[in-house]
Every structure is written in C-alpha cells, then in structure tokens.
Protein backbone atom coordinates (compact mmCIF):
# COMPACT_ATOMS: atom_id res chain seq x y z
CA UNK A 1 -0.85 -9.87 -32.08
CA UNK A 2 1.92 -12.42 -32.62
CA UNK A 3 3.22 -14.22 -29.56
CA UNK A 4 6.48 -12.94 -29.75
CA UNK A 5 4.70 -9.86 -29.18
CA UNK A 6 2.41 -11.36 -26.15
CA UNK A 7 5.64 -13.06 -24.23
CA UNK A 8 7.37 -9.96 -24.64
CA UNK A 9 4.41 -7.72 -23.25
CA UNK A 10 4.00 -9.89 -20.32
CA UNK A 11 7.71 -9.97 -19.55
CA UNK A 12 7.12 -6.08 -19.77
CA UNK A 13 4.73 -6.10 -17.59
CA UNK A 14 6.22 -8.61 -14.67
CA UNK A 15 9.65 -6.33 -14.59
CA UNK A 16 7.20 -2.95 -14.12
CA UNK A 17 5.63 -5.07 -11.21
CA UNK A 18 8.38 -5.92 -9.41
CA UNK A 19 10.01 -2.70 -9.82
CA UNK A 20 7.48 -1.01 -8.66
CA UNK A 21 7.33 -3.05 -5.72
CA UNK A 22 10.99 -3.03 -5.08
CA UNK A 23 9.65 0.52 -4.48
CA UNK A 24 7.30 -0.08 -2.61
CA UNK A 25 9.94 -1.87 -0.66
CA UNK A 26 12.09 0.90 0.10
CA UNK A 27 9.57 3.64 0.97
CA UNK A 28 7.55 1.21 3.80
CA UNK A 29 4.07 2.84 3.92
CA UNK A 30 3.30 1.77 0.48
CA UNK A 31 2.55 -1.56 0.93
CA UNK A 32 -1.53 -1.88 0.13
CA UNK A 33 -0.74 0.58 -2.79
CA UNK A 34 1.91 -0.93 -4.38
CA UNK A 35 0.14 -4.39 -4.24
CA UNK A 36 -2.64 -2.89 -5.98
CA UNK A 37 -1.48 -1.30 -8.63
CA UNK A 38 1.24 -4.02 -9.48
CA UNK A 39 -2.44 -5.75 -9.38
CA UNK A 40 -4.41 -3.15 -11.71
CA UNK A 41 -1.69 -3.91 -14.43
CA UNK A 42 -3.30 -7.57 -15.08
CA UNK A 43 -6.36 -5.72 -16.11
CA UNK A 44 -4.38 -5.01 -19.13
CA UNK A 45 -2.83 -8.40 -20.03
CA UNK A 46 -6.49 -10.28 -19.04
CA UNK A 47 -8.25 -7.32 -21.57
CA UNK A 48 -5.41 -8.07 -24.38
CA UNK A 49 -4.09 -10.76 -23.86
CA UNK A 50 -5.95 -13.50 -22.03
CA UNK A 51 -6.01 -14.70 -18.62
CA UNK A 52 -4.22 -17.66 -19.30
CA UNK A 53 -1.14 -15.38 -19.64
CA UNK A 54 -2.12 -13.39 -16.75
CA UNK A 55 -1.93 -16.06 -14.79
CA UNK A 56 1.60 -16.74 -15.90
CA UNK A 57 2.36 -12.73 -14.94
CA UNK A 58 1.04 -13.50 -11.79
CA UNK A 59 2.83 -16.25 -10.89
CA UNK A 60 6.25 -14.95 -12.42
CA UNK A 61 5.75 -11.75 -10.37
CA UNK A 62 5.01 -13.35 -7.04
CA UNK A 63 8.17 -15.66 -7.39
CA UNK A 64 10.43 -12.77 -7.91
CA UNK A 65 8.56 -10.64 -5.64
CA UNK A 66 9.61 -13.49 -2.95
CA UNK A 67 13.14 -13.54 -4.16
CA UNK A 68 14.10 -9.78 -5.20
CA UNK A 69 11.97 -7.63 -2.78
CA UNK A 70 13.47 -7.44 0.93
CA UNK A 71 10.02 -6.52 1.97
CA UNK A 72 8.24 -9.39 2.45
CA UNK A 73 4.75 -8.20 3.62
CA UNK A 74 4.06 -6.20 -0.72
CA UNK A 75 5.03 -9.56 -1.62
CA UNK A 76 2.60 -11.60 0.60
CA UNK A 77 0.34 -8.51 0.08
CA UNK A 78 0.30 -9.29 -4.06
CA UNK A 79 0.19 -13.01 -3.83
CA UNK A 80 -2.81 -13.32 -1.27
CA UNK A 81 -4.81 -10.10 -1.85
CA UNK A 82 -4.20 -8.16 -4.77
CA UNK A 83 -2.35 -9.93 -7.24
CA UNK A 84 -4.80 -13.10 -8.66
CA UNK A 85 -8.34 -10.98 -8.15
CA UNK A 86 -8.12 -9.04 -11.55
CA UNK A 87 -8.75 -12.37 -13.10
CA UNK A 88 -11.27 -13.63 -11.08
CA UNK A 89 -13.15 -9.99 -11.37
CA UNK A 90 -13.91 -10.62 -14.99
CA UNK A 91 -15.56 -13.89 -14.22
CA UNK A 92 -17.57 -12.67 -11.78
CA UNK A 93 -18.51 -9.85 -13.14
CA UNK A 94 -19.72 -12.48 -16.02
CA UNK A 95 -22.70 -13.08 -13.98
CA UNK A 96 -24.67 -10.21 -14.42
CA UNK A 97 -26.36 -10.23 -10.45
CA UNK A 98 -25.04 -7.89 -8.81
CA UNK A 99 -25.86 -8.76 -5.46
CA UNK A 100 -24.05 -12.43 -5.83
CA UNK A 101 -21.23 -10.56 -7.65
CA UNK A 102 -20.87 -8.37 -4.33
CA UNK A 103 -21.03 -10.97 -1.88
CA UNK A 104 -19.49 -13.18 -3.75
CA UNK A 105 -16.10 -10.41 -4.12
CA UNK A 106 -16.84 -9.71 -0.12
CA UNK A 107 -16.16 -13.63 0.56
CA UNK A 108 -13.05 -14.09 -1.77
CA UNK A 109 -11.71 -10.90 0.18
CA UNK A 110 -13.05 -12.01 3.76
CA UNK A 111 -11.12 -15.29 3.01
CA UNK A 112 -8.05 -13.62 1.55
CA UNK A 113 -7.34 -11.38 4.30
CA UNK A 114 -8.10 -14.00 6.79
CA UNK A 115 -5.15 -16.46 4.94
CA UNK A 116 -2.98 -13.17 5.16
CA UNK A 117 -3.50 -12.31 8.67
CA UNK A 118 -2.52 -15.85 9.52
CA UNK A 119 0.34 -16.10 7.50
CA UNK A 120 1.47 -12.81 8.63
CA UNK A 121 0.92 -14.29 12.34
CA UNK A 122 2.67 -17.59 11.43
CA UNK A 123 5.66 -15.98 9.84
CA UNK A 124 6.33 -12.95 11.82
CA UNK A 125 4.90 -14.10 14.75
CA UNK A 126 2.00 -13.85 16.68
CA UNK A 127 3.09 -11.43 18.97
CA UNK A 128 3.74 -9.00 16.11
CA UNK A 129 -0.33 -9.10 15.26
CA UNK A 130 -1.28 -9.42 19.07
CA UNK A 131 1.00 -6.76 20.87
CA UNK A 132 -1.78 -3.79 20.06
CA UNK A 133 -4.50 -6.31 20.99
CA UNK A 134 -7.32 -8.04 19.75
CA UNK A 135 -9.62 -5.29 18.95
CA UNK A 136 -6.98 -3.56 17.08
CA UNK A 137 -6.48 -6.73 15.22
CA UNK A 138 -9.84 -7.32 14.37
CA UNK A 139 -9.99 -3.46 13.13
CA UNK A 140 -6.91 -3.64 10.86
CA UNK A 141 -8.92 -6.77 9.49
CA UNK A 142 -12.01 -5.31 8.84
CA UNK A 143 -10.35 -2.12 7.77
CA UNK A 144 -8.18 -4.34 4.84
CA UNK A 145 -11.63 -6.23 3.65
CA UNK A 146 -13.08 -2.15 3.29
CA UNK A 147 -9.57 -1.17 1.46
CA UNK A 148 -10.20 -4.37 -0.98
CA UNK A 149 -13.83 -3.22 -1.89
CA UNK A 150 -12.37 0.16 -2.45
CA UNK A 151 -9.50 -2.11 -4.33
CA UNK A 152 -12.18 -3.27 -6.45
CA UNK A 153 -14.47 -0.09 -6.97
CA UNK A 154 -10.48 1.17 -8.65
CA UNK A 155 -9.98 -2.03 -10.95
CA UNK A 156 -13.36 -1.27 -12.30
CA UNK A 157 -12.78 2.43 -12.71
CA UNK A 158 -8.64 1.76 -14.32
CA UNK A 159 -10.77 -0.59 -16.59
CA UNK A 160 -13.13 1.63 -18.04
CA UNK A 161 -10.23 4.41 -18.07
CA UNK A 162 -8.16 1.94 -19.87
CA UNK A 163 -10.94 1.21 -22.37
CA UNK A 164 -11.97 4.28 -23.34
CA UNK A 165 -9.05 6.52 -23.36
CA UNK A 166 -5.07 4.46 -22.93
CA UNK A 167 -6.40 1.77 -25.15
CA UNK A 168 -7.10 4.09 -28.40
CA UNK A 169 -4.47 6.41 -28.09
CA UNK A 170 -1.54 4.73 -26.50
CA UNK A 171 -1.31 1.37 -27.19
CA UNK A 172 -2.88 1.30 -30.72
CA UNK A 173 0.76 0.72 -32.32
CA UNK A 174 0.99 -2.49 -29.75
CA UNK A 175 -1.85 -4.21 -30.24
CA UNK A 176 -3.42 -4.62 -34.18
C-alpha cells in the first residue's frame, strides 16, 4: 500500500473517531463505549498499517477530541484509558506468558484509571468525585479497572473478528 493510501486511511480513521465521539458527546451515557470503540479502530491501523502511524491517529484524535467535543470526560476517557492501549496490547501480547501479560495489562489499567480519577478530581473538582463518598469512589474505580479487562477481552475478540472475516471480504480492494 502506497502512502498516499496510508495518510489517507488514517485521516479516515481520526474523522470516524471523533465523530463518533462527538456522539458520544451528545447522548451522555456513552462515554466508556465511545472511548472504546474510537479505541478498537487502532487495531486496524496497528494490523495494516503500523503502530508508528497509530500513534499519529492517536495523537491527532485526542487533540481534536480536546478541541471539537464539548464533552470533556470521552475525551479524557480516550487519551488516558482507551485510546494508546491497542498499541501497547500487541507488544504485550508479544510475550507469550500469560500470567505477566495479565498483570502486566492489570497495572497499565490500575495506573491509567488512577491518572484519570485524579485528573477528573483536579479538573472538575474534588467535590464532584467526593460528594457520593469514598466508598463509592473507590467502587466506580475498581468497577472502571473490571470494564478495562472486559475492554481488553473485546480488542482481542474485534481482532480475531477483523482477521478472519472484515479483513478478506471488505477491505481486500484497500489494502494489496
């Protein structure tokens, strides 16, 4: 594939994302979802393209996310959480140990969800996080580490569905 082809993929790719989270944006209760799949899309670029240009898809989508998308919390929800951990799940998954692999993905989503539960605190406020009280806060914590395991259980299931049946008879005109 030519890199004409590979810029204009990715651009393709970043205006789906933030579309879909301008969305997301609009209807409120959508914001893990949204985050995710806007995620599950760089499993696609990383498979075709490289993850040197997902990186770039990343980054261009979590800039405009910030600018375009009046709802801040899918864009803070994509940049810390969902949004960079399709690329790193190839590389773990590069290890072939399964039980490093898992604790390993536990850790990068314990410390993930920690940095957004304290920029979420810092930005909107700590009273926002603390007003139902600390156990609630510590629930809606461990409840987002659970929703990013279940986050990663769908990457790994969009892959394989991506492999074995959108890769050979949708996109075989895109990518020869």
């Amino acid at each position: 594939m030519g890199d004409v082809k590979k810029i204009t993929y990715c651009g393709l790719i970043s205006a789906l994302s933030v579309a879909i989270m301008f969305i997301g944006g609009v209807v409120s209760f959508l914001d893990y979802s949204v985050s995710g799949l806007c995620g599950a899309f760089l499993i696609v670029v990383v498979l075709e393209i490289g993850k040197n240009r997902a990186f770039f898809v990343y980054l261009t989508v979590s800039a405009l996310s910030l600018i375009l998308i009046s709802e801040k919390n899918i864009a803070l929800t994509y940049i810390l959480i969902f949004g960079y951990y399709p690329m790193l799940k190839s590389s773990i998954e590069k290890l072939n140990a399964r039980i490093l692999e898992f604790f390993l993905k536990l850790s990068i989503f314990f410390i993930s969800n920690l940095m957004y539960f304290s920029l979420t605190a810092l930005l909107f406020g700590l009273d926002f996080l603390m007003e139902s009280g600390f156990l609630m806060l510590v629930l809606s914590f461990l409840a987002s580490v659970l929703t990013s395991q279940v986050y990663d259980i769908f990457l790994s299931c969009f892959t394989t569905h991506y492999i074995k049946v959108l890769r050979p008879k949708i996109f075989k005109y895109i990518f020869k």
